[in-house]
PDB file of N, CA and C in Angstrom:
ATOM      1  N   UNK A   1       0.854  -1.178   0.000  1.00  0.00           N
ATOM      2  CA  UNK A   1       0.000   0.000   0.000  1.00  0.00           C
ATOM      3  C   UNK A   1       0.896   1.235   0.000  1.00  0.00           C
ATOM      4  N   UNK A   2       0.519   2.068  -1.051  1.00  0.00           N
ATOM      5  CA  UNK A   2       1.403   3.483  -0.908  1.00  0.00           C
ATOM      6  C   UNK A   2       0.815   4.281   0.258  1.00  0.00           C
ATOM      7  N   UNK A   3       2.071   4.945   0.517  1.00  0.00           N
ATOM      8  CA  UNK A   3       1.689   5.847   1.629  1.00  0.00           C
ATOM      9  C   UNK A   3       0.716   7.370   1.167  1.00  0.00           C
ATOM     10  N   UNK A   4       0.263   7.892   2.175  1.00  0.00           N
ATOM     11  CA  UNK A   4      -0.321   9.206   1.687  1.00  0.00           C
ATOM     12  C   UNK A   4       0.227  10.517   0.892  1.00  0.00           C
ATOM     13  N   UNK A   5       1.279  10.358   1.759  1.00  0.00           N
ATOM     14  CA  UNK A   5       2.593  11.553   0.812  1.00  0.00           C
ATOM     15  C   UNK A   5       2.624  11.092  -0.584  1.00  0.00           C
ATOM     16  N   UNK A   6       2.983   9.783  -0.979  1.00  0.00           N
ATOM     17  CA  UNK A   6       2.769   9.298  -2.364  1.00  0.00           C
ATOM     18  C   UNK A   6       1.834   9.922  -3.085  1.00  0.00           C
ATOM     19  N   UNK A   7       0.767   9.766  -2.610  1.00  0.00           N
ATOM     20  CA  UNK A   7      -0.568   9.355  -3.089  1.00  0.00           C
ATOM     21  C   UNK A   7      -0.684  10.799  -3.542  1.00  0.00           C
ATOM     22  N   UNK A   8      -0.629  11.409  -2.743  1.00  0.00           N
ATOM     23  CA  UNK A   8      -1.004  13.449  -2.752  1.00  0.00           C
ATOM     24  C   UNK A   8       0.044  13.522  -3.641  1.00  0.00           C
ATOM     25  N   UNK A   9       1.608  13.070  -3.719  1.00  0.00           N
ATOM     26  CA  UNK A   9       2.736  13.757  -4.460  1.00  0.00           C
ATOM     27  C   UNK A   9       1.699  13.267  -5.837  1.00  0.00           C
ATOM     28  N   UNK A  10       1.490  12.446  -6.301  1.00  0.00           N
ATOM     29  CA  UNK A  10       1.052  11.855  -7.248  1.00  0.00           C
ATOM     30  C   UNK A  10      -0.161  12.361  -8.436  1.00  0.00           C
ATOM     31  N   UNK A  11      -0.743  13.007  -6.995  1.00  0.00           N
ATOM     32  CA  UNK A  11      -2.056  13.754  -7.914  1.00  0.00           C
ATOM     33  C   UNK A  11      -1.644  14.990  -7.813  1.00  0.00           C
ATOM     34  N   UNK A  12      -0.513  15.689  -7.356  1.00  0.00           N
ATOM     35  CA  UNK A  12       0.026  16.885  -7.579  1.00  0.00           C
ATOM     36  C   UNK A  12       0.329  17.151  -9.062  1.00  0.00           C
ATOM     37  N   UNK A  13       1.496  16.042  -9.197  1.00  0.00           N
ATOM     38  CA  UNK A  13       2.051  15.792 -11.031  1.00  0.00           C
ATOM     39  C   UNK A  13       0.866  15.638 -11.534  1.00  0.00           C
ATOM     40  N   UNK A  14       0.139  14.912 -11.010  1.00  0.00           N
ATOM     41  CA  UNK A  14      -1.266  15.189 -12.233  1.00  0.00           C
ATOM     42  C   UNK A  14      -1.739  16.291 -12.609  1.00  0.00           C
ATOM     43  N   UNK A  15      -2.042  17.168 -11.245  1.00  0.00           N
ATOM     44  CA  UNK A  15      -2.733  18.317 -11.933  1.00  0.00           C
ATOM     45  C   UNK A  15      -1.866  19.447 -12.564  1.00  0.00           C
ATOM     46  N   UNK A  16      -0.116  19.027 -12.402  1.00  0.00           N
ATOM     47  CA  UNK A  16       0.079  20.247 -13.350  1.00  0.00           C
ATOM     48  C   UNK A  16       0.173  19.219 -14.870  1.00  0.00           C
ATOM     49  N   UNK A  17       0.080  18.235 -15.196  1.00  0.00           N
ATOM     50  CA  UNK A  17      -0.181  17.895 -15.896  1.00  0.00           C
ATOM     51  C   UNK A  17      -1.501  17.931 -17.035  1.00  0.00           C
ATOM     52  N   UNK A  18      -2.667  18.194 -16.165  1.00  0.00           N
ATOM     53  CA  UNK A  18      -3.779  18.836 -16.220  1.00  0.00           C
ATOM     54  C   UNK A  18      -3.285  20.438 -17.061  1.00  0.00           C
ATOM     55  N   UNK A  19      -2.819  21.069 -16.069  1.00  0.00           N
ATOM     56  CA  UNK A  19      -2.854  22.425 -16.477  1.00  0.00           C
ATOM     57  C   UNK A  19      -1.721  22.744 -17.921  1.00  0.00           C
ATOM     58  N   UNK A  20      -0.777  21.596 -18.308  1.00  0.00           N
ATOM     59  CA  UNK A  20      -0.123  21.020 -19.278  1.00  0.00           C
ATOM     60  C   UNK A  20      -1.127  20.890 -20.374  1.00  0.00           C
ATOM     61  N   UNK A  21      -1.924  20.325 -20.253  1.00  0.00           N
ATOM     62  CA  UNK A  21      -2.677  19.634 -21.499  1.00  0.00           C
ATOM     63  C   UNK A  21      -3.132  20.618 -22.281  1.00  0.00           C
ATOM     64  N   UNK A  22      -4.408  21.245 -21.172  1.00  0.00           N
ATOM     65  CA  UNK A  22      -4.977  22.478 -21.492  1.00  0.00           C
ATOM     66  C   UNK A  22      -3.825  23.677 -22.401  1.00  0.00           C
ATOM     67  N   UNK A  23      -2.893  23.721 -21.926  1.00  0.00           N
ATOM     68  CA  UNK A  23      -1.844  24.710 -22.506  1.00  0.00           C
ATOM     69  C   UNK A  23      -1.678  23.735 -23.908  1.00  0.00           C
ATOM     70  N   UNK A  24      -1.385  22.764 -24.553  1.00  0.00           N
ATOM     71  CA  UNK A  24      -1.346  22.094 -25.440  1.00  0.00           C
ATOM     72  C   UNK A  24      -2.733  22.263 -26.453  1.00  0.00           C
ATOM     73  N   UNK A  25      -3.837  21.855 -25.553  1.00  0.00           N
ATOM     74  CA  UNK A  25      -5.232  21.984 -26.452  1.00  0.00           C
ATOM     75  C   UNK A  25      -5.031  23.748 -27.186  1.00  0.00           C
ATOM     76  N   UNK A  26      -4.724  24.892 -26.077  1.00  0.00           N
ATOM     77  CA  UNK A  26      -5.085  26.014 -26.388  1.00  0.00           C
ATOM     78  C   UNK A  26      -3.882  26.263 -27.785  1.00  0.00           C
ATOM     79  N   UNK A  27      -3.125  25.883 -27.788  1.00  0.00           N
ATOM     80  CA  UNK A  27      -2.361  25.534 -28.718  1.00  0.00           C
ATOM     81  C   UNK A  27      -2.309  24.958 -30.049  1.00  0.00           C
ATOM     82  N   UNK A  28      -2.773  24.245 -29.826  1.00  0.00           N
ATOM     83  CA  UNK A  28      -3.446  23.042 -31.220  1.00  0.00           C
ATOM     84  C   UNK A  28      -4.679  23.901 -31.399  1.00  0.00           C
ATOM     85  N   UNK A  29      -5.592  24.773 -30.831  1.00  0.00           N
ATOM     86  CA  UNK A  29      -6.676  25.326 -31.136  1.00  0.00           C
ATOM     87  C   UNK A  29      -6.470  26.762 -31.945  1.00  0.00           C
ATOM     88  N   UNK A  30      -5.667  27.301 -31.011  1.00  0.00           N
ATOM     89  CA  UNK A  30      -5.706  28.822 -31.876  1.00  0.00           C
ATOM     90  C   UNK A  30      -3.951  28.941 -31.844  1.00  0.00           C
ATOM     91  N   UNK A  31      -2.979  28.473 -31.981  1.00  0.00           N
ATOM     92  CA  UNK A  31      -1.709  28.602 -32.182  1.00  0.00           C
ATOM     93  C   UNK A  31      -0.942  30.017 -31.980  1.00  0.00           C
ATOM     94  N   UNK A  32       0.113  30.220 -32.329  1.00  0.00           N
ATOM     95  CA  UNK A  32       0.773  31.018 -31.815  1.00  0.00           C
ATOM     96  C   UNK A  32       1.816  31.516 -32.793  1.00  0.00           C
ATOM     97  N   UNK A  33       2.814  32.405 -32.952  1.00  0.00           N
ATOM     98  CA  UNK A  33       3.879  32.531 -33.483  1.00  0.00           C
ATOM     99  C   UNK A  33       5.276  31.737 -32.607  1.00  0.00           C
ATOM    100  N   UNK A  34       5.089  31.875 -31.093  1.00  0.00           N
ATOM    101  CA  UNK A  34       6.150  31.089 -30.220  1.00  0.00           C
ATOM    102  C   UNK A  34       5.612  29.641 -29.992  1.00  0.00           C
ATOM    103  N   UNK A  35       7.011  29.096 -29.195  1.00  0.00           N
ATOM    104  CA  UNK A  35       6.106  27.870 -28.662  1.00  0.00           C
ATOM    105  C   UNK A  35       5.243  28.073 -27.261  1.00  0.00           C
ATOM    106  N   UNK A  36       4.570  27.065 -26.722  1.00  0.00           N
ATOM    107  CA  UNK A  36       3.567  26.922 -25.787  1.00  0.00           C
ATOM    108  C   UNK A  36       4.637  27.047 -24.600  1.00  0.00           C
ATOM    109  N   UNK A  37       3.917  27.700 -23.275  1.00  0.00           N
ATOM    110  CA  UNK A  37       4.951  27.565 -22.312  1.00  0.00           C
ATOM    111  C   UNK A  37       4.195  26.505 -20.821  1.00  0.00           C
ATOM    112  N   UNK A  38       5.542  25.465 -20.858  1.00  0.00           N
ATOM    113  CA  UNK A  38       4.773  24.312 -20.230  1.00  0.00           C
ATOM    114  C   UNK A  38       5.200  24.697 -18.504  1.00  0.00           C
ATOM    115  N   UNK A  39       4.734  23.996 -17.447  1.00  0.00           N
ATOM    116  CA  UNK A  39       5.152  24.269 -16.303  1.00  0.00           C
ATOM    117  C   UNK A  39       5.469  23.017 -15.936  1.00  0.00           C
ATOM    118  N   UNK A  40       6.830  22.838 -15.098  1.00  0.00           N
ATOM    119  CA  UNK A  40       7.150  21.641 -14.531  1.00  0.00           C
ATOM    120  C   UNK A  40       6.329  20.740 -13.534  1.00  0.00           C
ATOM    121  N   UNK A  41       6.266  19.614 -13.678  1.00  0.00           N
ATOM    122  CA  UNK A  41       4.865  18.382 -13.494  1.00  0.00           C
ATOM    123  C   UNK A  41       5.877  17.634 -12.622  1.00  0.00           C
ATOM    124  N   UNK A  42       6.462  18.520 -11.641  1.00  0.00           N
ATOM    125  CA  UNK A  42       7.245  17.976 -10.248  1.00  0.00           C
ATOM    126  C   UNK A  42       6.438  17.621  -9.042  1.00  0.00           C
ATOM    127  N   UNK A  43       6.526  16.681  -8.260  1.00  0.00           N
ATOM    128  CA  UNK A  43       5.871  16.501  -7.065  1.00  0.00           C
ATOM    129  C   UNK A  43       5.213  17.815  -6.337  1.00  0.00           C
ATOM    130  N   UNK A  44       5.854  18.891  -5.732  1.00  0.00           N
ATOM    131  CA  UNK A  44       5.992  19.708  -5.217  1.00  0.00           C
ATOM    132  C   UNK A  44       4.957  20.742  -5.695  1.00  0.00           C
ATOM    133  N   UNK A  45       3.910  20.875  -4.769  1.00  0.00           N
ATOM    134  CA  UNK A  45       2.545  21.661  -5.037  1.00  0.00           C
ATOM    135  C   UNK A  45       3.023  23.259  -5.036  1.00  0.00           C
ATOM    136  N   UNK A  46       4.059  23.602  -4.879  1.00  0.00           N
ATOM    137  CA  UNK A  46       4.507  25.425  -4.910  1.00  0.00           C
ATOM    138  C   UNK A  46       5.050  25.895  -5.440  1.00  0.00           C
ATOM    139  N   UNK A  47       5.287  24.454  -6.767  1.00  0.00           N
ATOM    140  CA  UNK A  47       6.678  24.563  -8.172  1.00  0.00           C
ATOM    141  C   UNK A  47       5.589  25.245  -9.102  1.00  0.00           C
ATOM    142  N   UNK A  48       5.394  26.371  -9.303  1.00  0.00           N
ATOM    143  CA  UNK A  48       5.417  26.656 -10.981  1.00  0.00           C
ATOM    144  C   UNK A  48       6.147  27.038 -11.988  1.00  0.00           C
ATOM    145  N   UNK A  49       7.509  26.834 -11.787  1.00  0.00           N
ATOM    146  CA  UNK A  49       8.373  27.159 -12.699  1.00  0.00           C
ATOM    147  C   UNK A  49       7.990  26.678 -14.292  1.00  0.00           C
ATOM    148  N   UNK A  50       8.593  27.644 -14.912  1.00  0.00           N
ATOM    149  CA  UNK A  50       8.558  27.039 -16.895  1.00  0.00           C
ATOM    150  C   UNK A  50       9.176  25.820 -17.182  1.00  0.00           C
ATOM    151  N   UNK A  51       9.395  25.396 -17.988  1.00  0.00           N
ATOM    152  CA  UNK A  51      10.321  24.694 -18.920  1.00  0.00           C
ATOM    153  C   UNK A  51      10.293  24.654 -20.180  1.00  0.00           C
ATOM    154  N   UNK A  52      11.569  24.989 -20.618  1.00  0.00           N
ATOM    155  CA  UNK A  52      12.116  24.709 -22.227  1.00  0.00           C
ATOM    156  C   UNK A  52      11.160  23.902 -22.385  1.00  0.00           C
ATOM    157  N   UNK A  53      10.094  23.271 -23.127  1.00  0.00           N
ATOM    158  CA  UNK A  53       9.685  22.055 -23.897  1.00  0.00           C
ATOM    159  C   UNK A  53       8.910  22.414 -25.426  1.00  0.00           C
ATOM    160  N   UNK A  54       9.750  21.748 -26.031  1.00  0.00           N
ATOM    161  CA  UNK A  54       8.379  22.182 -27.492  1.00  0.00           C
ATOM    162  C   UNK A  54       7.598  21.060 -27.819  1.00  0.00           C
ATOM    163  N   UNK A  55       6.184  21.864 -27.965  1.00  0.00           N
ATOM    164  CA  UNK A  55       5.058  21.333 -28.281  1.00  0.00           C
ATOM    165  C   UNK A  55       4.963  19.280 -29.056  1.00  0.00           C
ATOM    166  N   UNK A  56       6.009  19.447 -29.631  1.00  0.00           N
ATOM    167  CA  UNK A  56       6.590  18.168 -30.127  1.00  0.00           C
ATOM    168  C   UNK A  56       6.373  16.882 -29.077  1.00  0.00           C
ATOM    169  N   UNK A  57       7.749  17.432 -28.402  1.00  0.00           N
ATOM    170  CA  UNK A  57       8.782  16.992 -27.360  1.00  0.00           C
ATOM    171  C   UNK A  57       7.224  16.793 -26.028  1.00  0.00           C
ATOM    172  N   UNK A  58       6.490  17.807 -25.748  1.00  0.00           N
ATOM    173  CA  UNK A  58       5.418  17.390 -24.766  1.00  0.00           C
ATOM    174  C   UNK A  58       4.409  16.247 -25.276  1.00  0.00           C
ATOM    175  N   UNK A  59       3.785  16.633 -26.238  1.00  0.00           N
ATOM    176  CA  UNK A  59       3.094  15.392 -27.175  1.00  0.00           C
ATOM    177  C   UNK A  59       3.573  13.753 -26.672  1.00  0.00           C
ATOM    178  N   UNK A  60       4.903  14.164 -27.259  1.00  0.00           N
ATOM    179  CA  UNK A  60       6.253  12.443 -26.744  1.00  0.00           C
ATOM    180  C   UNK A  60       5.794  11.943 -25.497  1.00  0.00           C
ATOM    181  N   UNK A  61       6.093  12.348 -24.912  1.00  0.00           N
ATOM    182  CA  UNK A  61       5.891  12.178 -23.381  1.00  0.00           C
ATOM    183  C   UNK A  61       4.793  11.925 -22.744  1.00  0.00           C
ATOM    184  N   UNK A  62       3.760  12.696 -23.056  1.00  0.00           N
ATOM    185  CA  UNK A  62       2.217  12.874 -22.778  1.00  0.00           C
ATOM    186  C   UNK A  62       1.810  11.058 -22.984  1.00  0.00           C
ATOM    187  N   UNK A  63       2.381  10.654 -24.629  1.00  0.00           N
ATOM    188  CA  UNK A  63       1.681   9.323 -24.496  1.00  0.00           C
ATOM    189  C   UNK A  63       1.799   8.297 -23.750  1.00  0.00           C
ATOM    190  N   UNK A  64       2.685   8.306 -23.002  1.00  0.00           N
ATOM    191  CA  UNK A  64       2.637   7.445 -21.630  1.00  0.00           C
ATOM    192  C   UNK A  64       2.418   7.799 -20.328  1.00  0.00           C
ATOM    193  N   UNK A  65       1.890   7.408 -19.891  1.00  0.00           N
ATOM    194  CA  UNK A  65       0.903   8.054 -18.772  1.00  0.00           C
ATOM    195  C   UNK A  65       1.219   8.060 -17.046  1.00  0.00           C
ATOM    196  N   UNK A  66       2.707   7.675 -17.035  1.00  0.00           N
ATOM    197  CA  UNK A  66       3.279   7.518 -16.593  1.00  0.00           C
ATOM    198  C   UNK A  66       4.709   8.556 -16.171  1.00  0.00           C
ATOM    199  N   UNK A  67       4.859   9.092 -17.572  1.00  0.00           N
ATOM    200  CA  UNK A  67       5.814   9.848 -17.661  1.00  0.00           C
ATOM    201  C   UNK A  67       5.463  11.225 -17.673  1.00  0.00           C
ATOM    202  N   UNK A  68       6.234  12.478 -17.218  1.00  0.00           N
ATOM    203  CA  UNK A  68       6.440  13.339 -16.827  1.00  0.00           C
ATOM    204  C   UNK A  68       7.783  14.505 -16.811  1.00  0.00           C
ATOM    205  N   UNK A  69       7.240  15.710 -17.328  1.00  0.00           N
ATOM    206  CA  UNK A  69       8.330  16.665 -17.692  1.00  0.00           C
ATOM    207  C   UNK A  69       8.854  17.402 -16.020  1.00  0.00           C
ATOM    208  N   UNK A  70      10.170  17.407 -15.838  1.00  0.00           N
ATOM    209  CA  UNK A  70      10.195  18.274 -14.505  1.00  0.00           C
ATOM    210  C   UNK A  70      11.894  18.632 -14.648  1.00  0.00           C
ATOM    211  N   UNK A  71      11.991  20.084 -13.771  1.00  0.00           N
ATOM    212  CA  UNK A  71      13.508  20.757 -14.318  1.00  0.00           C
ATOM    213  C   UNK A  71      14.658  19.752 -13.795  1.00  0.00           C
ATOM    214  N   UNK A  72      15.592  19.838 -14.221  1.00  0.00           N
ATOM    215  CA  UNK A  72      16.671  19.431 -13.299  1.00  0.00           C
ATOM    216  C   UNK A  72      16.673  19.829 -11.600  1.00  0.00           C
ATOM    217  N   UNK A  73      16.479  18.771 -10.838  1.00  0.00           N
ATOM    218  CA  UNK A  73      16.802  18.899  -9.532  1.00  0.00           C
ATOM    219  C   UNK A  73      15.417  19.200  -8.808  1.00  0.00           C
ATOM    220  N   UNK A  74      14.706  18.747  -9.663  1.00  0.00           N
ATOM    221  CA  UNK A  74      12.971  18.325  -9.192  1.00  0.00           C
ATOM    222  C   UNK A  74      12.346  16.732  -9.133  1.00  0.00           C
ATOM    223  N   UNK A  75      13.549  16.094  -9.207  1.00  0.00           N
ATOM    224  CA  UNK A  75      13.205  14.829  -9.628  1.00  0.00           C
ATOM    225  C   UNK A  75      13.167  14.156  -8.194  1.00  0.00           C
ATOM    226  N   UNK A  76      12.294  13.664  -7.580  1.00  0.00           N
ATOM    227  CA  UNK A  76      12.134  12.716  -6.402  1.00  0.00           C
ATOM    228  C   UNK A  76      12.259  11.258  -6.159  1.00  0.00           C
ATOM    229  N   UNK A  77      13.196  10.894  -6.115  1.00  0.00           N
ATOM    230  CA  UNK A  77      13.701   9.347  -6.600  1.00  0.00           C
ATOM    231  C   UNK A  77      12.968   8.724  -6.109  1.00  0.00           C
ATOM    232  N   UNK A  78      12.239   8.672  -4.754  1.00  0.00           N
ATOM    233  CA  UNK A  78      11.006   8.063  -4.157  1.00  0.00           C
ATOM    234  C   UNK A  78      10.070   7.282  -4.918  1.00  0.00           C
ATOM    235  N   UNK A  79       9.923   8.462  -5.611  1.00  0.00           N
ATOM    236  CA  UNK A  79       8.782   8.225  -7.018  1.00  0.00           C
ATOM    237  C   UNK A  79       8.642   8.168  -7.600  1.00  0.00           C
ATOM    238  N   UNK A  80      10.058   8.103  -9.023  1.00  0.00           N
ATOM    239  CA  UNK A  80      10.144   8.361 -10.268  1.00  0.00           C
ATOM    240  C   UNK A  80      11.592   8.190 -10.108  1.00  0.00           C
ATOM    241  N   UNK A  81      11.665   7.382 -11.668  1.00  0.00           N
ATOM    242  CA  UNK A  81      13.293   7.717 -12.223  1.00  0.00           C
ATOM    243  C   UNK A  81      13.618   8.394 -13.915  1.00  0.00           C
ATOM    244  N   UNK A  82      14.800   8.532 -13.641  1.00  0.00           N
ATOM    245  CA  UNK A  82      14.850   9.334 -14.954  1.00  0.00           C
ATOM    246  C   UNK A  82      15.216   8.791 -16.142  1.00  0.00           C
ATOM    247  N   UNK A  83      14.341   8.557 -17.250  1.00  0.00           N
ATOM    248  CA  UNK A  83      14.485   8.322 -18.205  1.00  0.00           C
ATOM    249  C   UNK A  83      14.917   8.653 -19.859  1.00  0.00           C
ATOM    250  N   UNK A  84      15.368  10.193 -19.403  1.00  0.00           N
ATOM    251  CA  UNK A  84      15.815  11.435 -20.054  1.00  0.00           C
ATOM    252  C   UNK A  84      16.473  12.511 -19.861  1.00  0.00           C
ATOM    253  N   UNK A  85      17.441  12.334 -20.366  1.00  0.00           N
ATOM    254  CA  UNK A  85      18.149  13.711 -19.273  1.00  0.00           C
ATOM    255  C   UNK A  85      18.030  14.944 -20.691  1.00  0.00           C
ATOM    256  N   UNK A  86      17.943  16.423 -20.624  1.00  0.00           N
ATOM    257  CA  UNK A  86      18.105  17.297 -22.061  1.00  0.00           C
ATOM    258  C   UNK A  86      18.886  17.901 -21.282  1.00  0.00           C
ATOM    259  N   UNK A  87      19.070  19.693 -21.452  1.00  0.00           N
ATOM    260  CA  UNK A  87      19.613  20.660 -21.140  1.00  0.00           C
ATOM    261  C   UNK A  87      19.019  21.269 -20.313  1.00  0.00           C
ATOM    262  N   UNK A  88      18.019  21.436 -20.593  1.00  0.00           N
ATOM    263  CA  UNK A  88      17.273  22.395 -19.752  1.00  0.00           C
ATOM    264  C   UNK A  88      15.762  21.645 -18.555  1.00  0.00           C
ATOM    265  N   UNK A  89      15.618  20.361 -19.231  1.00  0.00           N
ATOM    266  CA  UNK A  89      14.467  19.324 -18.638  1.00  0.00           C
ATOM    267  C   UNK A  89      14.792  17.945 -18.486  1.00  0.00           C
ATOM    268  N   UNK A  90      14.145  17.324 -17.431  1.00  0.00           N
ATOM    269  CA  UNK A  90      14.265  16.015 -17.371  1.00  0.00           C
ATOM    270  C   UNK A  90      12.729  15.258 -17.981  1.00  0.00           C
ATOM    271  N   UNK A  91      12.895  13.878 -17.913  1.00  0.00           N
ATOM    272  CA  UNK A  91      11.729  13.007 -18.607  1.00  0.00           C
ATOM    273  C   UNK A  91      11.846  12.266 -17.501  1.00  0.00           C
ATOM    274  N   UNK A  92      10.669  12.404 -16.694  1.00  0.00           N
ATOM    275  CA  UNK A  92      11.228  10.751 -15.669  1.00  0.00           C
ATOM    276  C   UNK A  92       9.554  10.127 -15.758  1.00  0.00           C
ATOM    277  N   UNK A  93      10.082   8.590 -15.394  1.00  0.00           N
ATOM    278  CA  UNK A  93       8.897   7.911 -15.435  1.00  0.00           C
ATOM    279  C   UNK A  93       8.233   7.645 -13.677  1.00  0.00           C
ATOM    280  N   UNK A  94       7.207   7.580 -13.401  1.00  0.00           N
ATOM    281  CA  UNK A  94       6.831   7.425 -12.018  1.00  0.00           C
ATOM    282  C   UNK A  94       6.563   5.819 -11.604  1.00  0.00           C
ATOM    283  N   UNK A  95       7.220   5.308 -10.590  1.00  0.00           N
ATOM    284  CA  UNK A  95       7.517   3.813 -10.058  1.00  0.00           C
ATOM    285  C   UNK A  95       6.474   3.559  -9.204  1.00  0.00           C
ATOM    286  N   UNK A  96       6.677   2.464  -8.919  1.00  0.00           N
ATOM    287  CA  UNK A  96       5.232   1.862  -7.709  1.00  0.00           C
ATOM    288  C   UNK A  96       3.818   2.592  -7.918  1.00  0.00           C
ATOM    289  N   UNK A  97       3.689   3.016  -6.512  1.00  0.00           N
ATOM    290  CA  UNK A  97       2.171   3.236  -6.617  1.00  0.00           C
ATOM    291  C   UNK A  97       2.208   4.445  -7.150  1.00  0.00           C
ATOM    292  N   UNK A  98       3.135   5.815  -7.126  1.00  0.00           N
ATOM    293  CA  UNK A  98       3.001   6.685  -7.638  1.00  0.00           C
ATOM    294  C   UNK A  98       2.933   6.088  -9.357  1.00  0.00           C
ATOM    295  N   UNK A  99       3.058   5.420  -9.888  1.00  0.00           N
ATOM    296  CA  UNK A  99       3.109   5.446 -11.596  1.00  0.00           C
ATOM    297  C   UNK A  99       1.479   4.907 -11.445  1.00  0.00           C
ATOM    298  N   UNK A 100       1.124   4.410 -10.392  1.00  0.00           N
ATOM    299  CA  UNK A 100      -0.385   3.347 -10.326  1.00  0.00           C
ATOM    300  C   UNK A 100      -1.393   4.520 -10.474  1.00  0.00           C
ATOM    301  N   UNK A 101      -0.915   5.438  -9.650  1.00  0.00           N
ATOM    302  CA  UNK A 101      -2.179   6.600  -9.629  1.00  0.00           C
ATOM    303  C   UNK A 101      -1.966   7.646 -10.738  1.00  0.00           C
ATOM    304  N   UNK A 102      -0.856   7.974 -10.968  1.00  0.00           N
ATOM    305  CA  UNK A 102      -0.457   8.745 -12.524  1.00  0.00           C
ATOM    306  C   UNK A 102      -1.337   8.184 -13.652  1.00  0.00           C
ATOM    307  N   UNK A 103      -1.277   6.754 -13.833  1.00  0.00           N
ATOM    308  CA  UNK A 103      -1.930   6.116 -15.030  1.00  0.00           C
ATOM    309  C   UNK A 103      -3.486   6.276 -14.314  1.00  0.00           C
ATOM    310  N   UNK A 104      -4.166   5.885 -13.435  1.00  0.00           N
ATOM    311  CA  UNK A 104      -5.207   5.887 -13.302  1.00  0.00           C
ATOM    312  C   UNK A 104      -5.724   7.328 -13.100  1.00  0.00           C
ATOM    313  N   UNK A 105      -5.075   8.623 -13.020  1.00  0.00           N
ATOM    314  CA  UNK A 105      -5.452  10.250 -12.803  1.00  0.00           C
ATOM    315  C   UNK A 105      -5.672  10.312 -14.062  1.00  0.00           C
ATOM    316  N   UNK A 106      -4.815   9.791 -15.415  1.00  0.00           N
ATOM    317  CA  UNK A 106      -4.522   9.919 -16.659  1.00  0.00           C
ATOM    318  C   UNK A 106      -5.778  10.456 -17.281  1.00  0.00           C
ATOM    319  N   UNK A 107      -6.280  11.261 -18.013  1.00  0.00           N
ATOM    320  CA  UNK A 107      -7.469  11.225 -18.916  1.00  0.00           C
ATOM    321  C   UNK A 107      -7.390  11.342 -20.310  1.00  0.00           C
TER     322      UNK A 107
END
């Protein structure tokens, strides 16, 4: 059984993941001259920092439901490992029960 901290870290990454998508839809809907600006989908409910990501590169990622964009030195080994390292972002995938509730928050 995951613990509660899990459980909450878990639906945290979801909802900036949530607020990810939406930035993607508004994107694919009425576009832009720049790219979309994504916010890091780190555990940590008080992170809104940016990240480098283009619209591409979020798409990638998005299709597994599991995985998740977050900056360098946001990564919580607890709950996720890294499956990507870039310059400016990491790709990590979420383990145990945190990846259980990621896929099941998924929509």
């Amino acid at each position: 059984m995951s613990s509660l901290w899990e459980q909450r870290a878990a639906r945290n990454e979801a909802l900036f993941r949530e607020v990810n998508e939406n930035i993607a839809e508004l994107e694919e809907r009425y576009g832009t001259s720049s790219e979309p600006v994504f916010v890091c989908e780190c555990a940590d409910d008080g992170c809104a920092e940016r990240l480098d990501v283009d619209a591409a590169t979020y798409k990638r990622v998005r299709e597994n439901s599991r995985r998740f964009l977050v900056l360098p030195g946001h990564v919580d080994s607890t709950l996720e490992k890294v499956v990507e390292e870039h310059p400016s972002f990491l790709i990590v995938e979420k383990t145990g029960a945190a990846g259980d509730v990621a896929a099941q928050a998924d929509v």
